[in-house]
PDB file of N, CA and C in Angstrom:
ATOM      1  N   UNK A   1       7.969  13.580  -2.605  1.00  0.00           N
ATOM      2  CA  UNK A   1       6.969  13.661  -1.552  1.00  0.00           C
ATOM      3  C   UNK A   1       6.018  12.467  -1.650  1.00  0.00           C
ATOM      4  N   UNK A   2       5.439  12.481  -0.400  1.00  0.00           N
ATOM      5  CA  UNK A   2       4.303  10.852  -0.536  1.00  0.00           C
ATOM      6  C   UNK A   2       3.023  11.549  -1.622  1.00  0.00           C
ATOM      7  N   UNK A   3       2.679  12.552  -1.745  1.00  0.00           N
ATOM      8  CA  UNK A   3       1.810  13.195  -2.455  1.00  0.00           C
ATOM      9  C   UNK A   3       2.116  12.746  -3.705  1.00  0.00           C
ATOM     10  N   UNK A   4       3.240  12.898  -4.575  1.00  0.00           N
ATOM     11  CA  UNK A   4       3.717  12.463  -5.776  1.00  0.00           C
ATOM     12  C   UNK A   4       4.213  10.794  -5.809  1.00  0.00           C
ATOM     13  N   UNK A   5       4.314  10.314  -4.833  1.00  0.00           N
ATOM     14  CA  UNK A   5       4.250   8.988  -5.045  1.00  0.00           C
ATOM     15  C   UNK A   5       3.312   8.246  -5.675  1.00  0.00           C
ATOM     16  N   UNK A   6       1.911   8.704  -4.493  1.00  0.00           N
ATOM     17  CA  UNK A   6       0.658   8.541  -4.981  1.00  0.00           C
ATOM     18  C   UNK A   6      -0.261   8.672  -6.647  1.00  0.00           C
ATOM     19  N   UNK A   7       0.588   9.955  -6.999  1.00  0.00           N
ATOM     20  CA  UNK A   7      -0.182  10.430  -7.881  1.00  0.00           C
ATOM     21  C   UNK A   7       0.908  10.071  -9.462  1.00  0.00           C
ATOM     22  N   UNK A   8       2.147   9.318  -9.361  1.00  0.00           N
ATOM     23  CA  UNK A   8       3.209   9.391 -10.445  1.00  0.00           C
ATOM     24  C   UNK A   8       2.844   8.185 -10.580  1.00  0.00           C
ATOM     25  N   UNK A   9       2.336   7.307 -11.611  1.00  0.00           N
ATOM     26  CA  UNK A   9       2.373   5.673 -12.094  1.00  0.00           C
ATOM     27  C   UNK A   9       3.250   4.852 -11.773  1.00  0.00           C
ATOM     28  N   UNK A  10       4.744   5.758 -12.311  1.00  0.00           N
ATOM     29  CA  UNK A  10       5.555   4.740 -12.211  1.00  0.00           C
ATOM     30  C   UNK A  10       5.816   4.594 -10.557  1.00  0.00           C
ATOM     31  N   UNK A  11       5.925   5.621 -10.033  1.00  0.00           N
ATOM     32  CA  UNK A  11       5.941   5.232  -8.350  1.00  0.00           C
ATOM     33  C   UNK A  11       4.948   4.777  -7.205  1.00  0.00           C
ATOM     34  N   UNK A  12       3.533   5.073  -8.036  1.00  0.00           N
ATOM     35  CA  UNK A  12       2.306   4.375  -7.064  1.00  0.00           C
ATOM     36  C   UNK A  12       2.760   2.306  -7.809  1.00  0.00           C
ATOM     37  N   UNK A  13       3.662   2.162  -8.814  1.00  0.00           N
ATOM     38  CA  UNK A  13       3.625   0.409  -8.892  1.00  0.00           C
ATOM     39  C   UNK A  13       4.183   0.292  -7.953  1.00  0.00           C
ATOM     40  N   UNK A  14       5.630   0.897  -7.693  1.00  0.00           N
ATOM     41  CA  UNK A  14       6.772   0.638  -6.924  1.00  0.00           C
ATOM     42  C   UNK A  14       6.113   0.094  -5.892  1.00  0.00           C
ATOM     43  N   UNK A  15       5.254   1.340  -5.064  1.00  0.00           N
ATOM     44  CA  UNK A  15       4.999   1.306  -3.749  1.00  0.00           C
ATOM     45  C   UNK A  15       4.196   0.586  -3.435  1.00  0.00           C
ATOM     46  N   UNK A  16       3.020  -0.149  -4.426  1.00  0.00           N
ATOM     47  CA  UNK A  16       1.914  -1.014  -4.386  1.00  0.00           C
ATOM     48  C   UNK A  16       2.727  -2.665  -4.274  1.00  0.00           C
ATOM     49  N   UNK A  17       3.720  -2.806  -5.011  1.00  0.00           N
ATOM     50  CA  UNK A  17       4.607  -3.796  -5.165  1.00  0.00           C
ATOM     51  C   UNK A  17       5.442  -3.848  -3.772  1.00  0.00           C
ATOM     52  N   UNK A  18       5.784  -2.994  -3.180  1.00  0.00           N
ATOM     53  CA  UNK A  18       6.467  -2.633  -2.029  1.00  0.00           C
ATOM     54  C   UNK A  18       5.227  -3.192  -0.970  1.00  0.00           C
ATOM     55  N   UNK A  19       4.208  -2.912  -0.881  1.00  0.00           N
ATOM     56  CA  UNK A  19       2.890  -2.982   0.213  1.00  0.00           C
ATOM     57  C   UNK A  19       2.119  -4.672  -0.353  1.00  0.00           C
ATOM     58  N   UNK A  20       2.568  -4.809  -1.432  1.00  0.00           N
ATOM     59  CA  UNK A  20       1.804  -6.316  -1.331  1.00  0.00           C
ATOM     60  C   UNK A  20       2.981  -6.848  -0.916  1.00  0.00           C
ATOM     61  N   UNK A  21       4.212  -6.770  -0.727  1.00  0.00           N
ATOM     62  CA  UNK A  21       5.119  -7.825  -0.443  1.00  0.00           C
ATOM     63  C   UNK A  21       4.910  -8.001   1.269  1.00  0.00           C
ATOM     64  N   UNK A  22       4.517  -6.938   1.660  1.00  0.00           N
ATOM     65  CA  UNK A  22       4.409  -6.881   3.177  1.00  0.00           C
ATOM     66  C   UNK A  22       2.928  -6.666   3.866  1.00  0.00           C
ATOM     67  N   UNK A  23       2.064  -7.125   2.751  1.00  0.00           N
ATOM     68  CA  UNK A  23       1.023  -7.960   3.292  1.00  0.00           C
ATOM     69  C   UNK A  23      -0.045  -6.448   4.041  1.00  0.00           C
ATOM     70  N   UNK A  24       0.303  -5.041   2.970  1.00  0.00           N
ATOM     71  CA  UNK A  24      -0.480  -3.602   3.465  1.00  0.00           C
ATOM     72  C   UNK A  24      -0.481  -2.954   2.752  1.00  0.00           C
ATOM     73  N   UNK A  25      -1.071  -3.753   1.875  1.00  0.00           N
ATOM     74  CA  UNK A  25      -1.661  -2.773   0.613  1.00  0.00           C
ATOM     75  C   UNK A  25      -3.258  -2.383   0.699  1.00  0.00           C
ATOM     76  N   UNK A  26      -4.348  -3.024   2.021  1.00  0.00           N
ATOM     77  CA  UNK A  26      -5.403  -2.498   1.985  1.00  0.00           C
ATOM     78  C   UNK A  26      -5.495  -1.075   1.790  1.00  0.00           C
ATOM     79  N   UNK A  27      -4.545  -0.379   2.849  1.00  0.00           N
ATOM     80  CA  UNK A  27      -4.663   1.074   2.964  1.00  0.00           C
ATOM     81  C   UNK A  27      -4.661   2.078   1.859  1.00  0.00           C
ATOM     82  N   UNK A  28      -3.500   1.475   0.415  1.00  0.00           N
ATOM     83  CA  UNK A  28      -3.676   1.749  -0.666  1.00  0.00           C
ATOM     84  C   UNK A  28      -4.814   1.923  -1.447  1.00  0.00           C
ATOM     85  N   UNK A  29      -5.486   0.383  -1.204  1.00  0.00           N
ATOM     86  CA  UNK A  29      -6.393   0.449  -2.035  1.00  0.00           C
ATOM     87  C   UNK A  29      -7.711   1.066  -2.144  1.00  0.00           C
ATOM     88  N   UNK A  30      -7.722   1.767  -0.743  1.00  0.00           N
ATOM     89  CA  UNK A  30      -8.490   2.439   0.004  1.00  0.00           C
ATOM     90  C   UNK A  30      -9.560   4.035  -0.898  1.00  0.00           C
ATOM     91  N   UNK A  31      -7.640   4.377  -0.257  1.00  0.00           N
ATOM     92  CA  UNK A  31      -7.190   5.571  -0.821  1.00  0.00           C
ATOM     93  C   UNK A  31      -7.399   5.803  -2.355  1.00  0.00           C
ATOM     94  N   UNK A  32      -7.242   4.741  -3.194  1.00  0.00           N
ATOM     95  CA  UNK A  32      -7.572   4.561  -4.452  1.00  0.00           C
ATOM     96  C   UNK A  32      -9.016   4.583  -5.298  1.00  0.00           C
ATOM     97  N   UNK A  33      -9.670   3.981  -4.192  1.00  0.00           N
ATOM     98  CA  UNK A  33     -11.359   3.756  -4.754  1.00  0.00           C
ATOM     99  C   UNK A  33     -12.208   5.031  -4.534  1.00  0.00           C
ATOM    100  N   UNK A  34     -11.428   5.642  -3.139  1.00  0.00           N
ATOM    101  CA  UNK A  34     -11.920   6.947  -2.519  1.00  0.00           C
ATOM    102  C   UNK A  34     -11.981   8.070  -3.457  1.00  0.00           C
ATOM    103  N   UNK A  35     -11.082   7.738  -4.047  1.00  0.00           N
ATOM    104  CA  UNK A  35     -10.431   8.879  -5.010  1.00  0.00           C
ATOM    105  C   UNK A  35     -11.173   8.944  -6.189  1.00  0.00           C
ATOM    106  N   UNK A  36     -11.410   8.061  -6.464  1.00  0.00           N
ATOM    107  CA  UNK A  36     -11.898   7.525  -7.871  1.00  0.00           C
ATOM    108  C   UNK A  36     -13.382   7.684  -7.660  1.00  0.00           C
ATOM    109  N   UNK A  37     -13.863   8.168  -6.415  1.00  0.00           N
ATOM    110  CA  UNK A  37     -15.351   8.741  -6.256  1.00  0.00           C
ATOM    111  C   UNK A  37     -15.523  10.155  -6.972  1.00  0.00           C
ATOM    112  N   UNK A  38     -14.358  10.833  -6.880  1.00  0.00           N
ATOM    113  CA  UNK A  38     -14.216  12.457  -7.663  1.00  0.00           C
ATOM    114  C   UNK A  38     -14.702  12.618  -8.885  1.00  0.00           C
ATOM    115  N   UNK A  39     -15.092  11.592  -9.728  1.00  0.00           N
ATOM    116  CA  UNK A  39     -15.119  11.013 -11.439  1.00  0.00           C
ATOM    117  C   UNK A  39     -16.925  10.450 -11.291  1.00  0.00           C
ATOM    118  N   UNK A  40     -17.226  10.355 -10.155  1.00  0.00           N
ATOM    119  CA  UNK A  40     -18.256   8.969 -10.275  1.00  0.00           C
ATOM    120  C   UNK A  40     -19.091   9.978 -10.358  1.00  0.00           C
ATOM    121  N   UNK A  41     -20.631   9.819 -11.375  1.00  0.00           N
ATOM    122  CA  UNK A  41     -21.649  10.670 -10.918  1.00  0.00           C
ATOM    123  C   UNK A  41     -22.413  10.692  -9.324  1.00  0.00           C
ATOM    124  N   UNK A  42     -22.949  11.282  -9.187  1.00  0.00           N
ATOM    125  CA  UNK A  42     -23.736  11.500  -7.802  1.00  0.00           C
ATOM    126  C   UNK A  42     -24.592  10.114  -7.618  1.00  0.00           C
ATOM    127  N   UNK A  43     -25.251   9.934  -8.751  1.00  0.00           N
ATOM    128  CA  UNK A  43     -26.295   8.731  -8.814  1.00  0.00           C
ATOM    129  C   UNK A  43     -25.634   7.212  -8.471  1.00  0.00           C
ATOM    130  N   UNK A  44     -24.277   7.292  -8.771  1.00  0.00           N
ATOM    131  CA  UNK A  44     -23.637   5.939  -8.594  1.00  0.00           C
ATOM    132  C   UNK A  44     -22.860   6.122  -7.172  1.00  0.00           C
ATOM    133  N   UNK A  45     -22.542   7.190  -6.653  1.00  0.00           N
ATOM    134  CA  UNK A  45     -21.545   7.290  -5.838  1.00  0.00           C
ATOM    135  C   UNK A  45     -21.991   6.502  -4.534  1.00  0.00           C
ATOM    136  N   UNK A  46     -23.259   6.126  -3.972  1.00  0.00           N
ATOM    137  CA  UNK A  46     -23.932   5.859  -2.938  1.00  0.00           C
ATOM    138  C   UNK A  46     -23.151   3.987  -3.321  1.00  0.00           C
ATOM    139  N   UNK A  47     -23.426   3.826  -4.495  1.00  0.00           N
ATOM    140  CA  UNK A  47     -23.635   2.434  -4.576  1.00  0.00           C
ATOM    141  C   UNK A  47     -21.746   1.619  -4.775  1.00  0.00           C
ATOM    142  N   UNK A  48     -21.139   3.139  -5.249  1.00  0.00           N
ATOM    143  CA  UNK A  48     -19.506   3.253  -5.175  1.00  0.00           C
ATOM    144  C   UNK A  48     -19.403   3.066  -3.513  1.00  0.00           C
ATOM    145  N   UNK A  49     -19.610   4.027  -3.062  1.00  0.00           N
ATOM    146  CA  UNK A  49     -19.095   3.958  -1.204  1.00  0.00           C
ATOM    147  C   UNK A  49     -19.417   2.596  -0.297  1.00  0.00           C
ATOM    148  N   UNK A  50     -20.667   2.388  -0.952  1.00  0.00           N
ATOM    149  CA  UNK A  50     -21.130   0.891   0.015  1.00  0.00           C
ATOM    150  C   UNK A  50     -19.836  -0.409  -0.651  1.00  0.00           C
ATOM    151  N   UNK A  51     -19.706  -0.356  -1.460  1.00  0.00           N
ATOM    152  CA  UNK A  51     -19.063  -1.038  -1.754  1.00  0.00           C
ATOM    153  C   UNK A  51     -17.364  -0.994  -1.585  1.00  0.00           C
ATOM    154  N   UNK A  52     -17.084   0.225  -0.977  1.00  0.00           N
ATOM    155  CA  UNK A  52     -15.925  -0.004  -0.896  1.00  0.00           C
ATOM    156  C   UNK A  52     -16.244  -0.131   1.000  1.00  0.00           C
TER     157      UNK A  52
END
């Protein structure tokens, strides 16, 4: 599933390697930083979002 693509290492390289060759990997990286807000405290998260 694209769910486990995302979330398996060895298949989020594949597909990151797959999306830089064709020049659409923003959308990835997106999805990636977004995610990585779940971890961030509250106090940083404002200064996480502006920046992405």
């Amino acid at each position: 599933s694209f769910e486990e693509v995302l979330t398996t290492s060895q298949y989020i390289g594949h597909f990151r390697q797959f999306l830089q060759e064709h020049n659409a990997d923003g959308a990835l990286l997106f999805i990636q930083e977004a995610e990585s807000l779940r971890t961030v405290e509250p106090k940083r998260q404002k200064a996480k979002i502006r920046a992405i």
